[in-house]
C-alpha atoms as a PDB file:
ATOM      1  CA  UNK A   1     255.910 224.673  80.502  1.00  0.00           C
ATOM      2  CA  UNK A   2     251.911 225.046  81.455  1.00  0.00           C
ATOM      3  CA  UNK A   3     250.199 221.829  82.527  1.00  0.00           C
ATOM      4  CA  UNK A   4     246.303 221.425  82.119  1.00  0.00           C
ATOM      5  CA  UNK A   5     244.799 218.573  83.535  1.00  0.00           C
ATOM      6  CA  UNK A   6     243.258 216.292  81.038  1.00  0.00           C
ATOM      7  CA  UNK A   7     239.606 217.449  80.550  1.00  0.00           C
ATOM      8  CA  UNK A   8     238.100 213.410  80.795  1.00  0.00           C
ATOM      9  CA  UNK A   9     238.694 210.032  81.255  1.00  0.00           C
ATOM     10  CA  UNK A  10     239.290 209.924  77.490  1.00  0.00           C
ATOM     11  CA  UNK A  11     241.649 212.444  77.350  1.00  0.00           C
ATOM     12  CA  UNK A  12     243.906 211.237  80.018  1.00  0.00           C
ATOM     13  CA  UNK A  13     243.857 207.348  78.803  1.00  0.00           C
ATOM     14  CA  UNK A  14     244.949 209.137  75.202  1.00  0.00           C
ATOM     15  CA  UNK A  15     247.778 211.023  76.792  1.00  0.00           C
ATOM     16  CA  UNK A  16     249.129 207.985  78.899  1.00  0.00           C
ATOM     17  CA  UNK A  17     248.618 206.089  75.614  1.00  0.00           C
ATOM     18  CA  UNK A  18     250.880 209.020  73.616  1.00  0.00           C
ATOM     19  CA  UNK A  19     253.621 209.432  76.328  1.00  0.00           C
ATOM     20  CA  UNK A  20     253.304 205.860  77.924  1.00  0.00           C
ATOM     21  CA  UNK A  21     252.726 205.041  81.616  1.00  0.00           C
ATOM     22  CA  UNK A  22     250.048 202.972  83.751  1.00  0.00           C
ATOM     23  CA  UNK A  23     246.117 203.439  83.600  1.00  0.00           C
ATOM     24  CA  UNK A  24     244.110 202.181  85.884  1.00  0.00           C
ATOM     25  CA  UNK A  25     240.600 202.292  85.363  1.00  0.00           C
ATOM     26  CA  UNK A  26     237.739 203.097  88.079  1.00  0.00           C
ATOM     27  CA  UNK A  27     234.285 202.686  85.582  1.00  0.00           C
ATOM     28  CA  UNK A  28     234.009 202.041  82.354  1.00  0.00           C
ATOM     29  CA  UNK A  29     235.496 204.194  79.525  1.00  0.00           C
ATOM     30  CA  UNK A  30     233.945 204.876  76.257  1.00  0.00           C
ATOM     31  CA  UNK A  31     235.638 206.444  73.070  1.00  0.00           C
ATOM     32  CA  UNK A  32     232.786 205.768  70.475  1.00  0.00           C
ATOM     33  CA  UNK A  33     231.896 209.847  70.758  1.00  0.00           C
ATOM     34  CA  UNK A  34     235.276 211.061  70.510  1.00  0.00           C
ATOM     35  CA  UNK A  35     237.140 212.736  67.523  1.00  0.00           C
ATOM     36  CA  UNK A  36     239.555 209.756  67.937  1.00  0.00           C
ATOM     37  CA  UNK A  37     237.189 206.811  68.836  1.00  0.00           C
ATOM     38  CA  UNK A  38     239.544 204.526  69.269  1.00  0.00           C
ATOM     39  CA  UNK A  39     242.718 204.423  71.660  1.00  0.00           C
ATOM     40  CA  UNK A  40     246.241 204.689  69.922  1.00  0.00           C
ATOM     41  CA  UNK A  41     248.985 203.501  71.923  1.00  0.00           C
ATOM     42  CA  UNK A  42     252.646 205.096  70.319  1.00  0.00           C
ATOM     43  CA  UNK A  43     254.609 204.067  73.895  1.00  0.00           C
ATOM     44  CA  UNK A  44     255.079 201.397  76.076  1.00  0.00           C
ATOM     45  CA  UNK A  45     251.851 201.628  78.508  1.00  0.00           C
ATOM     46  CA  UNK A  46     249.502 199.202  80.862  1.00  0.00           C
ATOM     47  CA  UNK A  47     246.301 199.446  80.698  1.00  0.00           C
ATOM     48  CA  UNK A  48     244.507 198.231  83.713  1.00  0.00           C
ATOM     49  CA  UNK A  49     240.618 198.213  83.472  1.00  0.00           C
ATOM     50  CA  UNK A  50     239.588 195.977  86.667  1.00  0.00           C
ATOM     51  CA  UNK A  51     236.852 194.131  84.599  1.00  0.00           C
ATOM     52  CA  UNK A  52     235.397 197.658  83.096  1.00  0.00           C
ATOM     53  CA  UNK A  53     233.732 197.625  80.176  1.00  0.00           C
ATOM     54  CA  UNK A  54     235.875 199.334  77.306  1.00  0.00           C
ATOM     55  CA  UNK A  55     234.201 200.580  74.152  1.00  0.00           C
ATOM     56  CA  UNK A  56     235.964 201.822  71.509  1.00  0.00           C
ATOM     57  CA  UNK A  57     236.036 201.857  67.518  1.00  0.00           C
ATOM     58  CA  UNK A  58     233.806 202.269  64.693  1.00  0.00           C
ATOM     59  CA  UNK A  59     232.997 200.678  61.429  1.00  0.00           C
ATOM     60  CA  UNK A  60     236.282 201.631  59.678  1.00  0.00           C
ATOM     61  CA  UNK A  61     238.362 202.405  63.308  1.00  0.00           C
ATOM     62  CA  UNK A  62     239.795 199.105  65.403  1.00  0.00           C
ATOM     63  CA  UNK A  63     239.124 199.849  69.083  1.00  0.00           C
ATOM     64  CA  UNK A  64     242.906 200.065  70.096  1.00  0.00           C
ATOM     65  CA  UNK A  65     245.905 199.845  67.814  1.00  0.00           C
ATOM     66  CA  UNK A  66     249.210 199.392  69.291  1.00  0.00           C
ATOM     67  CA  UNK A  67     252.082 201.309  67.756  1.00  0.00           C
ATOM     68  CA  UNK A  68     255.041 201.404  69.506  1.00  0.00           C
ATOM     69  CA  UNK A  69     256.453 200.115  72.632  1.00  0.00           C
ATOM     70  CA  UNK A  70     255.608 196.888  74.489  1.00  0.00           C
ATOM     71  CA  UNK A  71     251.741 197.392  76.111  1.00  0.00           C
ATOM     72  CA  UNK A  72     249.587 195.249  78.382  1.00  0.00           C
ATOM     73  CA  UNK A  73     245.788 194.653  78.446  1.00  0.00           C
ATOM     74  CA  UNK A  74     244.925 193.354  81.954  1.00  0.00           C
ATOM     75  CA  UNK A  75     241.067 192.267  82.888  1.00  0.00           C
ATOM     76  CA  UNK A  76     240.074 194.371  79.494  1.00  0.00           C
ATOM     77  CA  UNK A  77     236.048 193.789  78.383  1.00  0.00           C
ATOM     78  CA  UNK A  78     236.608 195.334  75.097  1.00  0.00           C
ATOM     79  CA  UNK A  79     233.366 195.848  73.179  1.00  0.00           C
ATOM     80  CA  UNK A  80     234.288 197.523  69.403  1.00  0.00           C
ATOM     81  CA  UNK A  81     231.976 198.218  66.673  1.00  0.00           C
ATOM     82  CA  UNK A  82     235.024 197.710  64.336  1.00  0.00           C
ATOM     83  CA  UNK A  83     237.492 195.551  64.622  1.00  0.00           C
ATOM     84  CA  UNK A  84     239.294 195.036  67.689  1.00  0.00           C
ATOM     85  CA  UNK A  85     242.926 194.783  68.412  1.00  0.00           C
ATOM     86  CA  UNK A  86     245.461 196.145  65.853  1.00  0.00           C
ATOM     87  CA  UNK A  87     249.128 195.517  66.857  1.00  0.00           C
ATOM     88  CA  UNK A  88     251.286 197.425  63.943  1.00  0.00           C
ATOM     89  CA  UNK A  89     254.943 198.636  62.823  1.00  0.00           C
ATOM     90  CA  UNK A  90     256.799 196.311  65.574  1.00  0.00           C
ATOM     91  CA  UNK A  91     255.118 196.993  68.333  1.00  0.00           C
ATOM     92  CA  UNK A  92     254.108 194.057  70.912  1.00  0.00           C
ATOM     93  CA  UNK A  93     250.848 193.772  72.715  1.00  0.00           C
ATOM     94  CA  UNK A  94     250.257 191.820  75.905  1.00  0.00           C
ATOM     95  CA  UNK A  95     246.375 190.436  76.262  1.00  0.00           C
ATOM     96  CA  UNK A  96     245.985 189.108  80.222  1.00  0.00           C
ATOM     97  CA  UNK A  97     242.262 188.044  80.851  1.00  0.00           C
ATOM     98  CA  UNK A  98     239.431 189.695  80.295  1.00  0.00           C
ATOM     99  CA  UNK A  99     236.904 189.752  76.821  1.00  0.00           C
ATOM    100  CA  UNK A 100     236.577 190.955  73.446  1.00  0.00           C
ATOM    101  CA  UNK A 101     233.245 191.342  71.815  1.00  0.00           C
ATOM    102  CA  UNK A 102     232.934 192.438  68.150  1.00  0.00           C
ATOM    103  CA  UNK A 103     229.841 193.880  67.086  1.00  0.00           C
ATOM    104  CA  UNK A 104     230.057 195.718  63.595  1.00  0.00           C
ATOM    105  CA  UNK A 105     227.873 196.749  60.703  1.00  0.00           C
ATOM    106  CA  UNK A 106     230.838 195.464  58.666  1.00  0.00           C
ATOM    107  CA  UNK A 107     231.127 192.425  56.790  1.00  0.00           C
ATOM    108  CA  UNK A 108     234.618 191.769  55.422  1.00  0.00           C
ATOM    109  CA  UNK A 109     237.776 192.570  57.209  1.00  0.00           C
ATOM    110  CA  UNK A 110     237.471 192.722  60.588  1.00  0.00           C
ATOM    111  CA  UNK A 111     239.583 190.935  63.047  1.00  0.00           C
ATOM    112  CA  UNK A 112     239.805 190.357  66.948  1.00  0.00           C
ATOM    113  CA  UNK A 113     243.715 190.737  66.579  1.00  0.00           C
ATOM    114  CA  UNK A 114     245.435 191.597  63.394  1.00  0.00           C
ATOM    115  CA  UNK A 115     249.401 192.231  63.083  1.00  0.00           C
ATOM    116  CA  UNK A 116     250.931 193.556  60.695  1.00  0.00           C
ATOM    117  CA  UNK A 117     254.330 194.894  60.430  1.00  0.00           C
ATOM    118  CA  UNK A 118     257.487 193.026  60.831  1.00  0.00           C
ATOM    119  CA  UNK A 119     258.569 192.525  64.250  1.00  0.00           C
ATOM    120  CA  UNK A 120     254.645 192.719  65.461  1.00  0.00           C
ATOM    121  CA  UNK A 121     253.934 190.116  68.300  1.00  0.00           C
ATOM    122  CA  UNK A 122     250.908 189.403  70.062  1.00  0.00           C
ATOM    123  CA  UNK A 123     250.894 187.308  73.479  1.00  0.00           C
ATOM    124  CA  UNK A 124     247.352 186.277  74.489  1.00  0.00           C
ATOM    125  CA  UNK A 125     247.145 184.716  78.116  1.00  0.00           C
ATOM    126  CA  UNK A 126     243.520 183.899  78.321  1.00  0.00           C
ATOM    127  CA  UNK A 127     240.129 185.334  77.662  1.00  0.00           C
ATOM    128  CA  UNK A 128     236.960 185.044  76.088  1.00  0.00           C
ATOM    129  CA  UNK A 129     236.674 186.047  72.607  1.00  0.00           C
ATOM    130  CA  UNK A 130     233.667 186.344  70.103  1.00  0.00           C
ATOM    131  CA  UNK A 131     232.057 188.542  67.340  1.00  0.00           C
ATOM    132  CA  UNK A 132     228.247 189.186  67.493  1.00  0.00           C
ATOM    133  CA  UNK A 133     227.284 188.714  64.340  1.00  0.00           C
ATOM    134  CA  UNK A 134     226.353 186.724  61.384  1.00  0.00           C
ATOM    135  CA  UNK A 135     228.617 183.060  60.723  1.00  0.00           C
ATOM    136  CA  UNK A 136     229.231 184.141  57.638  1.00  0.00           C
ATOM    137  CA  UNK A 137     230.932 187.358  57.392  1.00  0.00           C
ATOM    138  CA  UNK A 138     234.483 187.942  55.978  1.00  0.00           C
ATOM    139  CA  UNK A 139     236.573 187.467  59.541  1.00  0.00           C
ATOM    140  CA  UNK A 140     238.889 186.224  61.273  1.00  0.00           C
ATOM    141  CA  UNK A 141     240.106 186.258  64.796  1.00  0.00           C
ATOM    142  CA  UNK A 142     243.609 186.265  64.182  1.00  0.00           C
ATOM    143  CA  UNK A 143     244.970 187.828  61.192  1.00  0.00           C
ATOM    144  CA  UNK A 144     249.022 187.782  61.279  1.00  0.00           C
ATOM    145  CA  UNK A 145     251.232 189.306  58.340  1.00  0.00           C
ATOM    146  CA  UNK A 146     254.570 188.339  57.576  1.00  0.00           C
ATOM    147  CA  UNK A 147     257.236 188.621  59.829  1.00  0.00           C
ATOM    148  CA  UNK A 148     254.680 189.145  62.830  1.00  0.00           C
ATOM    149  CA  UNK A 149     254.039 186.077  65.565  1.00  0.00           C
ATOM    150  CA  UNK A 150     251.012 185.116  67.891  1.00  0.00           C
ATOM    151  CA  UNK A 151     251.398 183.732  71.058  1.00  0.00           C
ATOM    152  CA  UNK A 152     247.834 181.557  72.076  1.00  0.00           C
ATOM    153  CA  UNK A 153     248.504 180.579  75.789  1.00  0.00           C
ATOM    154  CA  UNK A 154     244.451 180.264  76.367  1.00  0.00           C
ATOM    155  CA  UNK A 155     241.519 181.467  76.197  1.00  0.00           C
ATOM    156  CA  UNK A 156     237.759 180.795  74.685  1.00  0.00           C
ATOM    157  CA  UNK A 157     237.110 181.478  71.281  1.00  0.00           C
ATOM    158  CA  UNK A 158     233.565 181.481  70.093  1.00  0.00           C
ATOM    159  CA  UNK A 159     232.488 179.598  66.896  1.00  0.00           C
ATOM    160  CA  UNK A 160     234.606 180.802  63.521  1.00  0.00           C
ATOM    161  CA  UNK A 161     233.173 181.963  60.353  1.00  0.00           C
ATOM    162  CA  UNK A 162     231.004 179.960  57.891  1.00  0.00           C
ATOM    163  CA  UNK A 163     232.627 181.828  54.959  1.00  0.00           C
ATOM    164  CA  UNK A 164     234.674 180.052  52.648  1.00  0.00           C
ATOM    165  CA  UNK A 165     238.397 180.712  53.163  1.00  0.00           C
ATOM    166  CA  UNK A 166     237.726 182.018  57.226  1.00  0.00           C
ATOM    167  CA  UNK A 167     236.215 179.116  58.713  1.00  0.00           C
ATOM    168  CA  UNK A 168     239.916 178.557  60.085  1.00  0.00           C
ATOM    169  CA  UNK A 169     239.704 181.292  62.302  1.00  0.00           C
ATOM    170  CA  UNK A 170     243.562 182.163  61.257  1.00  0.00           C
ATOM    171  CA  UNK A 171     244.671 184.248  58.291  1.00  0.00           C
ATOM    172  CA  UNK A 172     247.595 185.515  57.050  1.00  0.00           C
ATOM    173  CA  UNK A 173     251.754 184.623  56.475  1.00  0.00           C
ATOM    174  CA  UNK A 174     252.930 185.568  60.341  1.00  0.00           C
ATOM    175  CA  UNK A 175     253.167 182.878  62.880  1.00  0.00           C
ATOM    176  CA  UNK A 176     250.429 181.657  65.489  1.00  0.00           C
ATOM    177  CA  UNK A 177     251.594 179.326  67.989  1.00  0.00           C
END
């Protein structure tokens, strides 16, 4: 079959993303003026960024949402204008150093992590993590569903929500260890 090189940075992070492989990043990559603006991983893939800046997401779209496969996050500085990390339908995400930065126009629902789907797990081996807005919004940093699990080994988690029912900084029926 023809092969055409991807056309951008973009591009080629979504196709590793689709097919699964090893990115490693040389600047910073933004999605926000995409079609897609966020990166959807379907297979197994490592995503290397080297302390680049990533920016993805919008005020309805997560910045990366992890589909299928196992995946790892190394030295990420994720910066979304939705919510961050979505980990989904059994797939397993692996978060190694690095930051994530929340900054949305949104009040309610938005999450640094948030599994759902049975079978969803979420390993998080240090980092700094914070949203950039108002105390007292609607959020959460971790939100795990039933049947999903959390794995906290570290990290720095900025202050939690003023709101009423979020000031825990944990929602949901999964498991957060």
């Amino acid at each position: 079959p023809d092969y055409e090189e991807p056309a951008n940075e973009a591009d080629l992070l979504q196709l590793i993303a689709a097919l699964g492989g090893t990115y490693e990043a040389t600047e910073n990559v933004d999605l926000t003026d995409e079609t897609t603006p966020q990166l959807e991983i379907d297979n197994s893939m490592i995503l290397n960024m080297n302390g680049y800046d990533f920016v993805a997401g919008s005020a309805v779209d997560y910045g990366i949402v992890a589909r299928g496969g196992s995946s790892v996050l190394n030295d990420i500085n994720l910066k979304s204008k939705g919510g961050a990390i979505g980990i989904v339908d059994g797939a397993a995400l692996t978060f190694n150093s690095g930051s994530v930065d929340v900054n949305t126009t949104q009040t309610s629902g938005r999450y640094l992590f948030y599994l759902e789907g049975a079978g969803s797990t979420l390993t998080i081996n240090d980092g700094n993590f914070d949203f950039n807005r108002t105390q007292n919004q609607k959020r959460a940093y971790i939100y795990a569903g039933l049947g999903t699990t959390a794995y906290v080994n570290g990290g720095n988690f900025g202050k939690s929500s003023t709101r009423s029912g979020y000031t825990a900084g944990i929602l949901g029926e999964g498991t957060v260890i």
